[in-house]
N, C-alpha and C. Protein backbone atom coordinates (compact mmCIF):
# COMPACT_ATOMS: atom_id res chain seq x y z
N UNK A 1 31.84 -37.77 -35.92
CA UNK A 1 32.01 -36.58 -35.12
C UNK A 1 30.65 -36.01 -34.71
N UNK A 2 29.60 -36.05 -35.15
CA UNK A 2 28.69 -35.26 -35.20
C UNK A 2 27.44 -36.36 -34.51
N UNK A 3 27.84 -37.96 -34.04
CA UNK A 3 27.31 -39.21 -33.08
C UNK A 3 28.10 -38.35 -32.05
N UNK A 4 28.94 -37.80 -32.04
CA UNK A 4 29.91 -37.90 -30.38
C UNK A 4 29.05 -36.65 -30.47
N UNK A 5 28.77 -35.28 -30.57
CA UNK A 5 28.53 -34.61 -30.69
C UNK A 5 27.28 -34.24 -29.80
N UNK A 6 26.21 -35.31 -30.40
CA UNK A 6 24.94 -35.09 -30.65
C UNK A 6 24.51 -36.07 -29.04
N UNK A 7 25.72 -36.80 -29.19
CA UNK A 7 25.93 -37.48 -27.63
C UNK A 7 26.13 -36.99 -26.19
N UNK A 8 27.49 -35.97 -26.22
CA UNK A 8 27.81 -34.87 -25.47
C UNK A 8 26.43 -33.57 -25.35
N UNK A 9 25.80 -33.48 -26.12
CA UNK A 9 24.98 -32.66 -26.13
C UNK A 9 23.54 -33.51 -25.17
N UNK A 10 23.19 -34.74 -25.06
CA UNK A 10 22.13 -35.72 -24.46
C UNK A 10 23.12 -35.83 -23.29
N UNK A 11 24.19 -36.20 -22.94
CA UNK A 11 24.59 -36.67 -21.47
C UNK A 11 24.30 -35.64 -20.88
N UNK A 12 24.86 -33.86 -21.26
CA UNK A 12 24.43 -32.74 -20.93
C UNK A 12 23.46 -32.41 -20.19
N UNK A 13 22.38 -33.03 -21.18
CA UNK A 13 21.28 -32.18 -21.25
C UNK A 13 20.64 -33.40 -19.72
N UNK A 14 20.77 -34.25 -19.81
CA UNK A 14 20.10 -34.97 -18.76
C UNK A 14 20.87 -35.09 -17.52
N UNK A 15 21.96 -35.10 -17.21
CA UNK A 15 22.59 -34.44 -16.12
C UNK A 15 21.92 -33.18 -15.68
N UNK A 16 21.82 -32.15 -16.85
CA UNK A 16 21.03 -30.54 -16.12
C UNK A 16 19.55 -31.00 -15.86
N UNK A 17 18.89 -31.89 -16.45
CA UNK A 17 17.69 -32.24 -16.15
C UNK A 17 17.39 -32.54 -14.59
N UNK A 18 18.70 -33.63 -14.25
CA UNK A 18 18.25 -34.13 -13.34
C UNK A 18 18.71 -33.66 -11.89
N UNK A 19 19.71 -32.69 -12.44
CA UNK A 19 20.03 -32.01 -11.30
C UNK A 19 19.10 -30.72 -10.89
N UNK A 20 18.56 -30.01 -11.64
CA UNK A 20 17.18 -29.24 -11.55
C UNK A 20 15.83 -30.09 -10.68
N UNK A 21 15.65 -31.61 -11.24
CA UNK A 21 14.71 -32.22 -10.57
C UNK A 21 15.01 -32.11 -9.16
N UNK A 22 16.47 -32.67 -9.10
CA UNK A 22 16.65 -33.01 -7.48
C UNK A 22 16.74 -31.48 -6.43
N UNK A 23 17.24 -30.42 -7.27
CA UNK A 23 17.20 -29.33 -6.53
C UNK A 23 16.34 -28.76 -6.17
N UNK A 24 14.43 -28.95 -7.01
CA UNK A 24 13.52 -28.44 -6.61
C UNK A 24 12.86 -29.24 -5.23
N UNK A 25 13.61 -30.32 -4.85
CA UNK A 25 13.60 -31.25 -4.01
C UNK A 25 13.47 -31.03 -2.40
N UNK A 26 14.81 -29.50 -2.61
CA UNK A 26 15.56 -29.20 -1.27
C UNK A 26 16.75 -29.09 -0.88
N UNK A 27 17.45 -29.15 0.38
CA UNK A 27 18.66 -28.84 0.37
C UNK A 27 19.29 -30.37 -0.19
N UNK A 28 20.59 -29.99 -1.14
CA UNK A 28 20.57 -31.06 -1.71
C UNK A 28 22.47 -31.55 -1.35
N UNK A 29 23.03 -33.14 -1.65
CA UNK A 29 24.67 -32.83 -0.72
C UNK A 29 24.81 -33.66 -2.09
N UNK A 30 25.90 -33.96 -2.67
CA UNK A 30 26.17 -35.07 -3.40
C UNK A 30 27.72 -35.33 -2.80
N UNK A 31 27.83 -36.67 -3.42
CA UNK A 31 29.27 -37.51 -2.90
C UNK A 31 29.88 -38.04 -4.27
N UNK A 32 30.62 -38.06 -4.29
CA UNK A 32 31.50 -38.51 -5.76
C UNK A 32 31.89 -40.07 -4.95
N UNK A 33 31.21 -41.25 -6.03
CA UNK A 33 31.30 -43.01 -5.90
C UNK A 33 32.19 -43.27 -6.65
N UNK A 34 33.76 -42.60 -7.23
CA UNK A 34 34.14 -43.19 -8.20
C UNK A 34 34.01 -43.35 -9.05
N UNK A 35 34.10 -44.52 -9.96
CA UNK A 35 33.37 -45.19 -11.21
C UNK A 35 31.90 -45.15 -11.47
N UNK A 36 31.65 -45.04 -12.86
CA UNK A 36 30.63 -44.84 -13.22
C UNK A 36 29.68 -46.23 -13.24
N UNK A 37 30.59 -47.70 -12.96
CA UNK A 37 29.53 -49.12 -12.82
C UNK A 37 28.92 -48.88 -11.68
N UNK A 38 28.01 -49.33 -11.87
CA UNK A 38 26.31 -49.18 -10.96
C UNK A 38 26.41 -48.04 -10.43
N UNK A 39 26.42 -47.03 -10.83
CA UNK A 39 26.41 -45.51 -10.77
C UNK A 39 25.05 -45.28 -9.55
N UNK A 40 23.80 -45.31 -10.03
CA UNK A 40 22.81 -45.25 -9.72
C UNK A 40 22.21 -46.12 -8.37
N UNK A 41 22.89 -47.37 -8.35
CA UNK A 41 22.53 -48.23 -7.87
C UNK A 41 23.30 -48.13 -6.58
N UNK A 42 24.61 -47.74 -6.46
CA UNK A 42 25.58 -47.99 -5.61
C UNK A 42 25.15 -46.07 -4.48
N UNK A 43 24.41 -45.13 -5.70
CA UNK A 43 23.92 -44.41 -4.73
C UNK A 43 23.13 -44.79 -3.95
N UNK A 44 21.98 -45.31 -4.56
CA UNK A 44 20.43 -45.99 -3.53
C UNK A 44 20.89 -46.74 -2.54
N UNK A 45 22.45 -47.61 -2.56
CA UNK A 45 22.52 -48.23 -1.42
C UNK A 45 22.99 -47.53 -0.48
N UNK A 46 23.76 -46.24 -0.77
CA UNK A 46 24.53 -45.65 0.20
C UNK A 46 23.28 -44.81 1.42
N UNK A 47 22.91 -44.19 0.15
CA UNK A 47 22.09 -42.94 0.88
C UNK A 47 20.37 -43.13 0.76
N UNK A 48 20.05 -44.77 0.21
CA UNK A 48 18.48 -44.87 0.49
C UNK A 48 18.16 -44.31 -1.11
N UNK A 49 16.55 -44.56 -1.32
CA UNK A 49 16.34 -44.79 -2.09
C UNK A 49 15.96 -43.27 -3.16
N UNK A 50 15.69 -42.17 -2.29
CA UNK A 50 15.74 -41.07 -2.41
C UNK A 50 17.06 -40.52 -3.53
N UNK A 51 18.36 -41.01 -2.96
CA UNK A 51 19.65 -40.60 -3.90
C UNK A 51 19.54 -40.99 -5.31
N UNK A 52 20.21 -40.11 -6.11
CA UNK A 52 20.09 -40.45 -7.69
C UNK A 52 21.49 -40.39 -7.99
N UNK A 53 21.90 -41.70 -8.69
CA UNK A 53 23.68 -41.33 -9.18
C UNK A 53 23.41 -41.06 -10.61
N UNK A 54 24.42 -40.55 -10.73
CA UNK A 54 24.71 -39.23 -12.23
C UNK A 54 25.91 -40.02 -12.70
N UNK A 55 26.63 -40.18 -13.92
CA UNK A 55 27.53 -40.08 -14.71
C UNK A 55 27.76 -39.47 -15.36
N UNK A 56 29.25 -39.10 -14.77
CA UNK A 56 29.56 -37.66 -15.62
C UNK A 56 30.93 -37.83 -16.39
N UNK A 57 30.86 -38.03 -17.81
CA UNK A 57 31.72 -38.38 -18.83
C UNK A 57 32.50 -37.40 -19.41
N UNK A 58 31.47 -36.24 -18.99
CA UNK A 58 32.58 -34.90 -19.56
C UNK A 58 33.82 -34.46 -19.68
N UNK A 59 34.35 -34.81 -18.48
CA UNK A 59 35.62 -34.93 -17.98
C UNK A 59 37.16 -35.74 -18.46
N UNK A 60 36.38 -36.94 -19.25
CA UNK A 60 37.41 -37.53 -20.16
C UNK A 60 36.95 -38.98 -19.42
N UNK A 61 37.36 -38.65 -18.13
CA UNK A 61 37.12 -40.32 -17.35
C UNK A 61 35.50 -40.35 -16.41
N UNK A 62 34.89 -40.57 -17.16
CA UNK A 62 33.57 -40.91 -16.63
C UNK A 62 33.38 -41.68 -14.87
N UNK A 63 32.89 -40.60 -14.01
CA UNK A 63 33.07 -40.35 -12.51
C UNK A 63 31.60 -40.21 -12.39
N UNK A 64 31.37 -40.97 -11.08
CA UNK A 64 29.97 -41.19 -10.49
C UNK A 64 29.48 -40.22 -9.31
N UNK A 65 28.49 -39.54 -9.42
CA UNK A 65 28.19 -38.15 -8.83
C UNK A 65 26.65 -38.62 -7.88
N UNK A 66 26.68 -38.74 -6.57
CA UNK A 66 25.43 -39.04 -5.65
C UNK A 66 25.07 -37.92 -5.34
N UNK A 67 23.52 -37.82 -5.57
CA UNK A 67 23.04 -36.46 -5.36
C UNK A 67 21.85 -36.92 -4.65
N UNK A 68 21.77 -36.46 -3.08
CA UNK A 68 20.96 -37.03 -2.11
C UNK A 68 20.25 -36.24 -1.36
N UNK A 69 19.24 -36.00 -0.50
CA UNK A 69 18.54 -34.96 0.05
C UNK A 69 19.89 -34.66 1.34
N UNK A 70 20.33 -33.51 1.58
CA UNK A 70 20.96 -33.89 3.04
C UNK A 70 19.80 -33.47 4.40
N UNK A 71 20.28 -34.15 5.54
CA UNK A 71 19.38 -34.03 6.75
C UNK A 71 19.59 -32.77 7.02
N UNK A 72 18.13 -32.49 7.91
CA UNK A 72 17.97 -30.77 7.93
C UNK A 72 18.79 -30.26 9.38
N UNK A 73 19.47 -29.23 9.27
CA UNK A 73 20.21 -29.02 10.10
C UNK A 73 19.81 -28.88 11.76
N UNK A 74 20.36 -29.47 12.63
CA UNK A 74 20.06 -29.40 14.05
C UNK A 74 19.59 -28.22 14.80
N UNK A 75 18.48 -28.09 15.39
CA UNK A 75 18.37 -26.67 16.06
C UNK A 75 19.41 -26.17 17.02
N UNK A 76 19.36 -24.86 17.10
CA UNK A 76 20.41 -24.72 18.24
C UNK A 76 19.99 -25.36 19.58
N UNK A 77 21.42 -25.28 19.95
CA UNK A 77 21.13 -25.70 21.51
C UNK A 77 20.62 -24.39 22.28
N UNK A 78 19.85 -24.89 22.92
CA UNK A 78 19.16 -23.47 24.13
C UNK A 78 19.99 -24.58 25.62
N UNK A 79 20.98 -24.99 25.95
CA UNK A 79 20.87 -25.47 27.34
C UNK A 79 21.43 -23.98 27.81
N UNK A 80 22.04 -22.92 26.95
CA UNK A 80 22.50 -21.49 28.01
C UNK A 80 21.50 -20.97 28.09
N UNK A 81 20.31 -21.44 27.62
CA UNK A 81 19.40 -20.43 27.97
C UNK A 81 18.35 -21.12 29.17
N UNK A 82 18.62 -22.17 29.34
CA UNK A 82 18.00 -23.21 30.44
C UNK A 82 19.04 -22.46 31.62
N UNK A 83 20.32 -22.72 31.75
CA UNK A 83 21.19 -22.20 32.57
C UNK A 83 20.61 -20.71 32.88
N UNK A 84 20.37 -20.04 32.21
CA UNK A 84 20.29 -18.41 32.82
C UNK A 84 19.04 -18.50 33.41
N UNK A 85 18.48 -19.45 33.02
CA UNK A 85 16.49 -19.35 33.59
C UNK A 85 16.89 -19.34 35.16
N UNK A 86 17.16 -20.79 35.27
CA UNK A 86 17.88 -21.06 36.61
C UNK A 86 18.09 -20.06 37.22
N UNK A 87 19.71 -19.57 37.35
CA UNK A 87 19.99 -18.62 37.69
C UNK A 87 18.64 -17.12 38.28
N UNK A 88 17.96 -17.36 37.44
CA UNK A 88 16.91 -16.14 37.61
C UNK A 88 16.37 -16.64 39.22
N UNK A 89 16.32 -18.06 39.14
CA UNK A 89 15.36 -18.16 40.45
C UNK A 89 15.78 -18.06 41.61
């Protein structure tokens, strides 16, 4: 009891580790891969080499968690403001 214990307390603790790493990172998206085989690996292929997969056992059935930078959001569009220029002339 006190191996499972001392276990649950290390999966914990390095899940919060590594989700702190990746958050000082930036804006951050993750994707749930299912299964926890090639956890890690099956992120790097999805989302490049940047993504880190997580296993997360807490839950009873150990589920694979991709935690990846997401792309920075699109500027607005200005074409109404191209349109009103126009108009001015």
């Amino acid at each position: 009891m006190e191996k499972k214990i001392s276990y649950v307390l290390f999966v914990t603790f390095f899940i919060i580790s590594a989700l702190v790493m990746i958050e000082a990172q930036g804006n951050l998206c993750r994707d749930g891969l299912g299964t926890c085989e090639d956890c890690d690996q099956k992120c790097k292929t999805k989302y490049g080499p940047s993504g880190q997969g997580n296993c997360d056992r807490s839950v009873g059935v150990a589920l694979c968690t991709c935690f990846y930078p997401c792309s920075p959001p699109s500027p607005p569009s200005t074409a109404h403001l191209q349109q009103w220029n126009y108009s001015m002339h």
